[in-house]
C-alpha atoms as a PDB file:
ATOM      1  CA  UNK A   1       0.000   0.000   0.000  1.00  0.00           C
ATOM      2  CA  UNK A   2       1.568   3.600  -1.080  1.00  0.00           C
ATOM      3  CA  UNK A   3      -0.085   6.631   1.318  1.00  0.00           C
ATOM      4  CA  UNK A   4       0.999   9.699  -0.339  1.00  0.00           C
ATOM      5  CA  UNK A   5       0.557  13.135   1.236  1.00  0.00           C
ATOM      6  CA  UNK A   6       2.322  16.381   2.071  1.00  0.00           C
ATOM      7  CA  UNK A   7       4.841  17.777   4.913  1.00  0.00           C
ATOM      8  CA  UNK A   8       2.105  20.397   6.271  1.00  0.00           C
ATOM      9  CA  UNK A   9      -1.243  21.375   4.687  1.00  0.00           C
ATOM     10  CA  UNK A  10      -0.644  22.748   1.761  1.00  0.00           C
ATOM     11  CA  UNK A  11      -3.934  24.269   0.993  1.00  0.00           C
ATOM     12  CA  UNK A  12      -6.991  24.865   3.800  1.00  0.00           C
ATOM     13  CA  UNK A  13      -7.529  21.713   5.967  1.00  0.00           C
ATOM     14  CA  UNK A  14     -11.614  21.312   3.541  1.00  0.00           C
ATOM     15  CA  UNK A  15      -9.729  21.364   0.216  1.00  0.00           C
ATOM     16  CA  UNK A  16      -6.656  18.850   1.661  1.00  0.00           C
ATOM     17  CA  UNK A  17      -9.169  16.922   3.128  1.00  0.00           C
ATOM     18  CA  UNK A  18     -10.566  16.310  -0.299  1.00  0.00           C
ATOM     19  CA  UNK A  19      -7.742  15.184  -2.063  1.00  0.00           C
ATOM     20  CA  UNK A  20      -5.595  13.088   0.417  1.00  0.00           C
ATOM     21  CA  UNK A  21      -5.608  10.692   3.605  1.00  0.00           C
ATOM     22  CA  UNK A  22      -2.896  11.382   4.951  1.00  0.00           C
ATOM     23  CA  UNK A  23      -0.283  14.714   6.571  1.00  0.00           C
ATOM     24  CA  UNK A  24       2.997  14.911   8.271  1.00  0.00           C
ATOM     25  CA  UNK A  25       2.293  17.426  10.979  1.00  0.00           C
ATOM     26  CA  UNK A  26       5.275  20.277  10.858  1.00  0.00           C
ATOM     27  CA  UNK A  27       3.864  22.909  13.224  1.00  0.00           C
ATOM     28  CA  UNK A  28       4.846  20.387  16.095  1.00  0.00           C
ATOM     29  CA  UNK A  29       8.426  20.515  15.332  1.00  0.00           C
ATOM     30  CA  UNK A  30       8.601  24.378  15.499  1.00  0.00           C
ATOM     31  CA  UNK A  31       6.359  25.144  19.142  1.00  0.00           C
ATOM     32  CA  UNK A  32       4.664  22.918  21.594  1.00  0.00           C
ATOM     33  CA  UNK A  33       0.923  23.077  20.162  1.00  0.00           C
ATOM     34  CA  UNK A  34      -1.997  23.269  22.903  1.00  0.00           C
ATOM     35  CA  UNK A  35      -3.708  20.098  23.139  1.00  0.00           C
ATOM     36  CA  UNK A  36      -7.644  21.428  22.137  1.00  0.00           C
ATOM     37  CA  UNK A  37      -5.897  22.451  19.007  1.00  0.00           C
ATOM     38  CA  UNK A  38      -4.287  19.056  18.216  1.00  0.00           C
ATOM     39  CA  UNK A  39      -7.960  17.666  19.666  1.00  0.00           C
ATOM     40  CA  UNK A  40      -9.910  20.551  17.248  1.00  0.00           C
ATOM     41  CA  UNK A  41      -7.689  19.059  14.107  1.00  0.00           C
ATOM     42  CA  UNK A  42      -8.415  15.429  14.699  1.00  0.00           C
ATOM     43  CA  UNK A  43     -12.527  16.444  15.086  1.00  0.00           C
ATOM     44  CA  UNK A  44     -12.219  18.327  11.765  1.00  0.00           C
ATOM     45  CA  UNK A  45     -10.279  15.069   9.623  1.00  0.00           C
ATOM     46  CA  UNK A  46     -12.452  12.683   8.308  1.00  0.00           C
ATOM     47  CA  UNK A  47     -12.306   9.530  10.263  1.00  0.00           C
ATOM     48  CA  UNK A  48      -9.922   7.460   7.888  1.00  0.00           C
ATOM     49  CA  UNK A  49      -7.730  10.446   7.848  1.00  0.00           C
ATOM     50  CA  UNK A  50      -3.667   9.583   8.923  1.00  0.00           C
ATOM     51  CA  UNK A  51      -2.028  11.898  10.889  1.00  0.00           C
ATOM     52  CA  UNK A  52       2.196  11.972  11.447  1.00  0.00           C
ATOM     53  CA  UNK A  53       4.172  13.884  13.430  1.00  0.00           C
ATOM     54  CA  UNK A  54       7.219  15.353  13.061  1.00  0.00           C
ATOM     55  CA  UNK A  55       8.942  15.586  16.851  1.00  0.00           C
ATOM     56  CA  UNK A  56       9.229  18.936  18.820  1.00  0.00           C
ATOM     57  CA  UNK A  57      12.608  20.258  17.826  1.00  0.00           C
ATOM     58  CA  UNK A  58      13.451  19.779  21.297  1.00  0.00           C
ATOM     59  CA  UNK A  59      14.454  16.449  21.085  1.00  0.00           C
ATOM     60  CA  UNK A  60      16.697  16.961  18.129  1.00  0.00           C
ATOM     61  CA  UNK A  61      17.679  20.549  17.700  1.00  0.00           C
ATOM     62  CA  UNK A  62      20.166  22.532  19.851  1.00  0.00           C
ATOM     63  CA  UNK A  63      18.994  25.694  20.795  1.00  0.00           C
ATOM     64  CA  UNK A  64      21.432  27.262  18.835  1.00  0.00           C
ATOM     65  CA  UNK A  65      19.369  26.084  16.043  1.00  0.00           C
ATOM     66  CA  UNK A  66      17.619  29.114  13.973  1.00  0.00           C
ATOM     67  CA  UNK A  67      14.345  27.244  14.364  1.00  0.00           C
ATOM     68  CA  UNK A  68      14.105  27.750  17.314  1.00  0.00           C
ATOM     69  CA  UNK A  69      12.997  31.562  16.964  1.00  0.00           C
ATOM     70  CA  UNK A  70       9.840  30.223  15.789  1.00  0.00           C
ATOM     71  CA  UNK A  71       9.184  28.371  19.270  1.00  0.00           C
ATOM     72  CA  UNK A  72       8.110  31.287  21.177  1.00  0.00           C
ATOM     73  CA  UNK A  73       9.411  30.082  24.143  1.00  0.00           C
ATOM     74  CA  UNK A  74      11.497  32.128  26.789  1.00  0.00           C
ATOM     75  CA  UNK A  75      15.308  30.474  26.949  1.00  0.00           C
ATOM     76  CA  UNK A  76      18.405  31.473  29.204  1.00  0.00           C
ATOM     77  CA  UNK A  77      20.375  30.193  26.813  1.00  0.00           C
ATOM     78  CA  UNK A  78      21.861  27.125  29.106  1.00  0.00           C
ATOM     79  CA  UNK A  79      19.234  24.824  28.160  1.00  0.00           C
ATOM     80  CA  UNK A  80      20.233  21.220  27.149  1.00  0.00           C
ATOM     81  CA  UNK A  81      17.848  20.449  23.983  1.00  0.00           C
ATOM     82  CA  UNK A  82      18.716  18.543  21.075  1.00  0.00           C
ATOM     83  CA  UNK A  83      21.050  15.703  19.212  1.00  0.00           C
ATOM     84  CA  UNK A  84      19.295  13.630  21.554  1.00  0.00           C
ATOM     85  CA  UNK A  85      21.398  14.006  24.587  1.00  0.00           C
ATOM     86  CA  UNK A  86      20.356  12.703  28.074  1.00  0.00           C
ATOM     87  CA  UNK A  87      19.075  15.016  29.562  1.00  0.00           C
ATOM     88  CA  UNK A  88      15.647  16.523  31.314  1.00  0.00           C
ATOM     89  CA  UNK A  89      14.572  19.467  28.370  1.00  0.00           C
ATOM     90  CA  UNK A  90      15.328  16.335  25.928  1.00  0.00           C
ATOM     91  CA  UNK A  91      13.300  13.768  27.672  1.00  0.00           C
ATOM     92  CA  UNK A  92      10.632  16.470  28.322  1.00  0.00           C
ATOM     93  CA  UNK A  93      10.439  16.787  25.014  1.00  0.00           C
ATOM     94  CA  UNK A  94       9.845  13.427  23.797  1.00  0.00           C
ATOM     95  CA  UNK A  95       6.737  13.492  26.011  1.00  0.00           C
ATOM     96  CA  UNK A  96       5.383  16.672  24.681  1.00  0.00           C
ATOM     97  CA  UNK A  97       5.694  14.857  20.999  1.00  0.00           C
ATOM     98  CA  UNK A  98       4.296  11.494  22.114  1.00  0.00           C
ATOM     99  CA  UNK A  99       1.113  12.986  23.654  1.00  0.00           C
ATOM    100  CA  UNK A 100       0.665  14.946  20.441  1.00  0.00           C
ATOM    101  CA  UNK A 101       0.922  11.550  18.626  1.00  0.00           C
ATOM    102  CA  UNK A 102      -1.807  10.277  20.939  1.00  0.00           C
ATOM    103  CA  UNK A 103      -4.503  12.957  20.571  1.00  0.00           C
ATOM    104  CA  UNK A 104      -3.724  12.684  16.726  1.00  0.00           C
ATOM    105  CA  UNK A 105      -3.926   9.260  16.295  1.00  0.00           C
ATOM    106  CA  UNK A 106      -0.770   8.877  14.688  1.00  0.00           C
ATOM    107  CA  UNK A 107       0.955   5.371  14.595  1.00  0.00           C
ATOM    108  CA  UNK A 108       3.905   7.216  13.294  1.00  0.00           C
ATOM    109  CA  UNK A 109       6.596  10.134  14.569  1.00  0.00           C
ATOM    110  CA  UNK A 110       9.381  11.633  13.332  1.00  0.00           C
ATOM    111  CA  UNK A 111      12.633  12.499  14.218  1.00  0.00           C
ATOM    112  CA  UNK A 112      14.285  14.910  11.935  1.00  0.00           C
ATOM    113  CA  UNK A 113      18.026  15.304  13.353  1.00  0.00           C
ATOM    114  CA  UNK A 114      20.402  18.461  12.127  1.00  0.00           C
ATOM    115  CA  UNK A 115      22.924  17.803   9.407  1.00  0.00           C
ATOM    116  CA  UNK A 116      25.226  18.821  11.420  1.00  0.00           C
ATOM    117  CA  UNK A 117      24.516  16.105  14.133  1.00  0.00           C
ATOM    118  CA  UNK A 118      27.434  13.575  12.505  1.00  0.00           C
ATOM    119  CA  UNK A 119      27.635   9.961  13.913  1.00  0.00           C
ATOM    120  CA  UNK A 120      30.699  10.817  16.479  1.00  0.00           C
ATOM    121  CA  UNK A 121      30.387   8.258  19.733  1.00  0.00           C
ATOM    122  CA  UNK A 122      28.957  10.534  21.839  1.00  0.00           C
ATOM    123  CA  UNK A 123      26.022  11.018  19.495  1.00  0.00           C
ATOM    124  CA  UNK A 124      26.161   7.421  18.947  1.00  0.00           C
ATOM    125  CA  UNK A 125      25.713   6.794  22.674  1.00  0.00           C
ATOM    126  CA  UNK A 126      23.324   9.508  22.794  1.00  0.00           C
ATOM    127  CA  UNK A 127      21.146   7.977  20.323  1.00  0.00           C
ATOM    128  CA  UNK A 128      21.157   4.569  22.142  1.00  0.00           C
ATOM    129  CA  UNK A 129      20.410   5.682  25.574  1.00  0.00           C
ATOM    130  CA  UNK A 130      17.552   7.818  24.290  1.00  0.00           C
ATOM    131  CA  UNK A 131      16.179   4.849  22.237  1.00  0.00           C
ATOM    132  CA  UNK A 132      16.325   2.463  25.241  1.00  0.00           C
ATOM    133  CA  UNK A 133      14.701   5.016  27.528  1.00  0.00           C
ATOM    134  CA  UNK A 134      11.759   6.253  26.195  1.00  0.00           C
ATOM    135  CA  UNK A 135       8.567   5.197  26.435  1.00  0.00           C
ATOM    136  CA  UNK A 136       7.242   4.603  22.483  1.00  0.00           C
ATOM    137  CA  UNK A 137       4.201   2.048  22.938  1.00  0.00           C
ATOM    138  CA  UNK A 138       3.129   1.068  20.000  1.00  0.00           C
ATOM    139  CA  UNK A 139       4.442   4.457  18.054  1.00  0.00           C
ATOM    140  CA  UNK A 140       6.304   3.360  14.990  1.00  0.00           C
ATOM    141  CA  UNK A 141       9.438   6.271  14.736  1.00  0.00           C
ATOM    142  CA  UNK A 142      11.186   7.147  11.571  1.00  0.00           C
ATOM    143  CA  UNK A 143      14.486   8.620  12.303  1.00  0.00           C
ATOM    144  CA  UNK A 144      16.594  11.290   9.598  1.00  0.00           C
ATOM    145  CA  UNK A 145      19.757  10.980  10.336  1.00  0.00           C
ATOM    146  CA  UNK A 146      21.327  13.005   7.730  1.00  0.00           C
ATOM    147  CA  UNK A 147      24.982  13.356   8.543  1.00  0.00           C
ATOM    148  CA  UNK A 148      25.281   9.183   9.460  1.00  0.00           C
ATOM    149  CA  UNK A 149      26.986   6.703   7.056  1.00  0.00           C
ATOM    150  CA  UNK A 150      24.869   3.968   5.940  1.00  0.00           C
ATOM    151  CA  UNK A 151      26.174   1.071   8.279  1.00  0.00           C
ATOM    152  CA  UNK A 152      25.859   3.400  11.364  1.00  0.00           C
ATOM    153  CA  UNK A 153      22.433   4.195  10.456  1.00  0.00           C
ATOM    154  CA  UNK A 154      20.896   0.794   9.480  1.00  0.00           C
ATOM    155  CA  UNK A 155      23.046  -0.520  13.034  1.00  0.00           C
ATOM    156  CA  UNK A 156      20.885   2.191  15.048  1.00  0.00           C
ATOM    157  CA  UNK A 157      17.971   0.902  13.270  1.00  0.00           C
ATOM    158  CA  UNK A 158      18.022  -2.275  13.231  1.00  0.00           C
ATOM    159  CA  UNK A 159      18.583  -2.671  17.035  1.00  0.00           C
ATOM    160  CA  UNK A 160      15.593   0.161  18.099  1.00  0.00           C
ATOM    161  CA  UNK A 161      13.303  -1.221  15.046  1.00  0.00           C
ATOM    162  CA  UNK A 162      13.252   3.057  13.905  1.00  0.00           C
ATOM    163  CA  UNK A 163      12.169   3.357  10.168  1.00  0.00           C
ATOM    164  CA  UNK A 164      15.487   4.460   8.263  1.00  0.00           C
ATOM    165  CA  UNK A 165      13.703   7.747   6.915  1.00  0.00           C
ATOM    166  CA  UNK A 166      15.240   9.471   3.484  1.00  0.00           C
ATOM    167  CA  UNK A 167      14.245  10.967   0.091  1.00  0.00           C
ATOM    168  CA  UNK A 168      14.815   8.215  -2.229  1.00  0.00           C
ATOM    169  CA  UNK A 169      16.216  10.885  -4.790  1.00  0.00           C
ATOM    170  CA  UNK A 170      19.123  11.525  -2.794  1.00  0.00           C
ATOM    171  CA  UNK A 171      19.426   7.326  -1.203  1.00  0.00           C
ATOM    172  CA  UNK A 172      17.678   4.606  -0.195  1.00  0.00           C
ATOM    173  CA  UNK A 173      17.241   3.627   3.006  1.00  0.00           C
ATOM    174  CA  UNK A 174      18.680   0.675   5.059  1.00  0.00           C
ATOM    175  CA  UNK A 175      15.846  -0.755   7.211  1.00  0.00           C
ATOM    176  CA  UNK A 176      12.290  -0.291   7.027  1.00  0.00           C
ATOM    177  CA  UNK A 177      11.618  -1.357  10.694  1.00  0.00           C
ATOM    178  CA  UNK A 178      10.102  -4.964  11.631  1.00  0.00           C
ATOM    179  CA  UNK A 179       6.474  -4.241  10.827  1.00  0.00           C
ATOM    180  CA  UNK A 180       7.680  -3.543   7.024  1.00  0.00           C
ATOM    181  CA  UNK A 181       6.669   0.277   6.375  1.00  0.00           C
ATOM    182  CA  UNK A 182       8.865   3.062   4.639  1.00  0.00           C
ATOM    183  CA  UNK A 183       8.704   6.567   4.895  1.00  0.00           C
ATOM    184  CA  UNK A 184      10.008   8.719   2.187  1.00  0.00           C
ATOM    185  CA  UNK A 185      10.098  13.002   2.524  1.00  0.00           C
ATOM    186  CA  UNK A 186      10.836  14.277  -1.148  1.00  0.00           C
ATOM    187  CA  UNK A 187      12.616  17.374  -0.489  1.00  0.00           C
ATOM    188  CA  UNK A 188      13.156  18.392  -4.698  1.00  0.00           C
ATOM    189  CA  UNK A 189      16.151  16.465  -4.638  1.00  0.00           C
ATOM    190  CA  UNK A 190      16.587  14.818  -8.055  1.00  0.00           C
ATOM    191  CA  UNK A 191      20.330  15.981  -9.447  1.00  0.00           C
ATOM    192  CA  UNK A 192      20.738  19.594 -10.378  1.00  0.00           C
ATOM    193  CA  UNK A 193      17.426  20.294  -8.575  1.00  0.00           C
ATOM    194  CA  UNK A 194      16.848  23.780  -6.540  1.00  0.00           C
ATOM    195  CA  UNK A 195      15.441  22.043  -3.753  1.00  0.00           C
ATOM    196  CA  UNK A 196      12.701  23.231  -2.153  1.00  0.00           C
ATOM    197  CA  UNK A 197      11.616  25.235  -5.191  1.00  0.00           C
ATOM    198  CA  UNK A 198      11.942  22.403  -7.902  1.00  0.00           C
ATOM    199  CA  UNK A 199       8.568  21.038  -9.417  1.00  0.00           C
ATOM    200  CA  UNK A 200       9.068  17.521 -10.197  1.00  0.00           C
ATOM    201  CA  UNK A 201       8.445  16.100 -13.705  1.00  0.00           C
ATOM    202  CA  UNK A 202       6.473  13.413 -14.985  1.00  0.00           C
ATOM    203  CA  UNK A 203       9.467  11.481 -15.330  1.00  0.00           C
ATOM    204  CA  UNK A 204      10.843  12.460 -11.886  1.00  0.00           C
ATOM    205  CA  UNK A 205       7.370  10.792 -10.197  1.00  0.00           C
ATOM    206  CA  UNK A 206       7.402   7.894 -12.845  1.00  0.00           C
ATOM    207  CA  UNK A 207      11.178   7.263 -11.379  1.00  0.00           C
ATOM    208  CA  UNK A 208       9.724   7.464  -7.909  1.00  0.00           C
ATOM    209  CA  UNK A 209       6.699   4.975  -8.393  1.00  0.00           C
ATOM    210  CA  UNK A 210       9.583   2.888  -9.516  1.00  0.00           C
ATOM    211  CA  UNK A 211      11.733   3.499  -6.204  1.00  0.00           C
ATOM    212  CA  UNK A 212       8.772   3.161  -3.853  1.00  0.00           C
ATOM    213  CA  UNK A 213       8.277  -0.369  -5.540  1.00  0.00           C
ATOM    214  CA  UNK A 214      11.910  -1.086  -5.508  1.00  0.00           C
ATOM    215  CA  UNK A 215      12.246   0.114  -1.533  1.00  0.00           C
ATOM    216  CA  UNK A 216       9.225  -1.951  -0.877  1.00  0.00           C
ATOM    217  CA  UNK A 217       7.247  -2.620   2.735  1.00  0.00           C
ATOM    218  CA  UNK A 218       3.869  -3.419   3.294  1.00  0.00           C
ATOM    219  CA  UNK A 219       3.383   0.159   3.680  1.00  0.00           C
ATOM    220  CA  UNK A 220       5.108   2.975   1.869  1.00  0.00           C
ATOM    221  CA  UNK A 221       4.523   6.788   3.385  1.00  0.00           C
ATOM    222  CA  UNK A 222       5.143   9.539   0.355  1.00  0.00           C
ATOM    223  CA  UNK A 223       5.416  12.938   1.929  1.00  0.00           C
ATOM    224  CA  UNK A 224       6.302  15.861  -0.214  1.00  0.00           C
ATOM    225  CA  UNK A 225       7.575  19.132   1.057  1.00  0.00           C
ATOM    226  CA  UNK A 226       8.547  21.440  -1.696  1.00  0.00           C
ATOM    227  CA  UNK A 227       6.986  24.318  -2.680  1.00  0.00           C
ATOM    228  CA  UNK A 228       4.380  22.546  -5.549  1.00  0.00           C
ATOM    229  CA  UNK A 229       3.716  20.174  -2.870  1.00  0.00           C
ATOM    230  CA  UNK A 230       0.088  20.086  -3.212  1.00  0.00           C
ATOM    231  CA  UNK A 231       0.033  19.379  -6.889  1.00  0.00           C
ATOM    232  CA  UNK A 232       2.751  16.942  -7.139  1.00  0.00           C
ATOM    233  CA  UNK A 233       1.316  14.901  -4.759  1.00  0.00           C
ATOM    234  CA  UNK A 234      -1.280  14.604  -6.302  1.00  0.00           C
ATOM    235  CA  UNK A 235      -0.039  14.018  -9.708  1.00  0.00           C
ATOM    236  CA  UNK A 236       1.773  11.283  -7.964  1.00  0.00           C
ATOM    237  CA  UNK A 237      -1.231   9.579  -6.873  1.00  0.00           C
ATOM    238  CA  UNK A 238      -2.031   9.648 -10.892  1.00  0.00           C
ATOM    239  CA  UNK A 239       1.474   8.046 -11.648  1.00  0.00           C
ATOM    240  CA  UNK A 240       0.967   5.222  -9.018  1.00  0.00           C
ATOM    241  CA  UNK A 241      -1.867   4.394 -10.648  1.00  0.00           C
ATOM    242  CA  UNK A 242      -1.224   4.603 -14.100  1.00  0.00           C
ATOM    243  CA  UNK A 243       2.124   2.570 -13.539  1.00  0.00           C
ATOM    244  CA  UNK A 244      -0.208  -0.052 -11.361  1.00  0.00           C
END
């Protein structure tokens, strides 16, 4: 089964709601969203409408991070957030995101980490004493570790069953977790591309039917964050069909 939606609603919540089943949830990565808003967004999707999550940027994202002016949260400037370190803003954090999964519904989180959070062994042990202390339930997580080599990576993975998250333009992931689902972010990353602003091509989403096939899992995610989101999505949904 191929879900295919976008990072964010990329039109009003009525006119998504028409065209797709499924949103990955970006406001929660920026600021800690009340809970009767996260409750008023699950009353307003249809019922067989998917939420995911993207984690609070407190878990992953130093506060020296530029996101985190978007927070709107009073720091000293001593806090100990991000690159999942042990400590009690981290842990905090993870909480803050998992009960935001719950009221959602989502069976799925996740956890975007900084490029420049590189697979040294203190992030390494980092990463492993957060993973063995949290409490996840039955909350699948799909990790982006984008400064990791491969074998690091699918070694994480495969010992915390996380979903090895990545855009398939730019490499495939390692492990796809033991209950067989991917999760793929398209970020406009086909070679040459301008990122964010590219528009992918017919050919670009006939390619990517083709990877989502060749990745397999029971259950492939397809989230799109560029700026023609909305659209390419859904001319996605076209090629997946078309190409059976």
């Amino acid at each position: 089964m191929i879900k295919v939606g976008c990072c964010g609603f990329a039109k009003g919540k009525k006119e998504y709601f028409k065209h797709f089943k499924l949103v990955e949830i970006q406001q929660t990565f920026y600021r800690i969203i009340p809970e009767d808003t996260l409750e008023r967004w699950r009353r307003e999707a249809p019922d067989d409408f998917e939420f995911t999550v993207k984690a609070f940027q407190g878990i992953s994202h130093p506060i020296r991070s530029p996101t985190w002016r978007r927070s709107g949260l009073e720091l000293k400037g001593d806090e100990k957030y991000g690159n999942l370190q042990p400590s009690k803003e981290v842990m905090d954090s993870w909480e803050i995101t998992r009960k935001a999964c719950k009221i959602l519904g989502a069976r799925i989180c996740v956890i975007q980490l900084p490029k420049g959070f590189k697979d040294t062994e203190e992030n390494i042990r980092n990463a492993k004493e957060f993973f063995s202390n949290i409490d996840r339930k039955d909350l699948e997580i799909a990790i982006e570790l984008r400064g990791w080599k491969d074998e690091n990576i699918k070694r994480l993975c495969e010992e915390f069953d996380l979903i090895d998250c990545r855009d398939p333009f730019a490499s495939r992931p390692t492990y796809i977790g033991q209950r067989s689902i991917s999760y793929l972010r398209l970020h406009g990353s086909p070679p040459g591309s301008k990122m964010y602003s590219y528009r992918y091509t017919d050919d670009d989403l006939s390619k990517l039917a083709k990877m989502v096939r060749e990745i397999g899992g029971r259950e492939s995610y397809v989230l799109f964050n560029n700026i023609y989101m909305f659209d390419d999505a859904k001319r996605f949904i076209e090629a997946v069909r078309v190409t059976g």
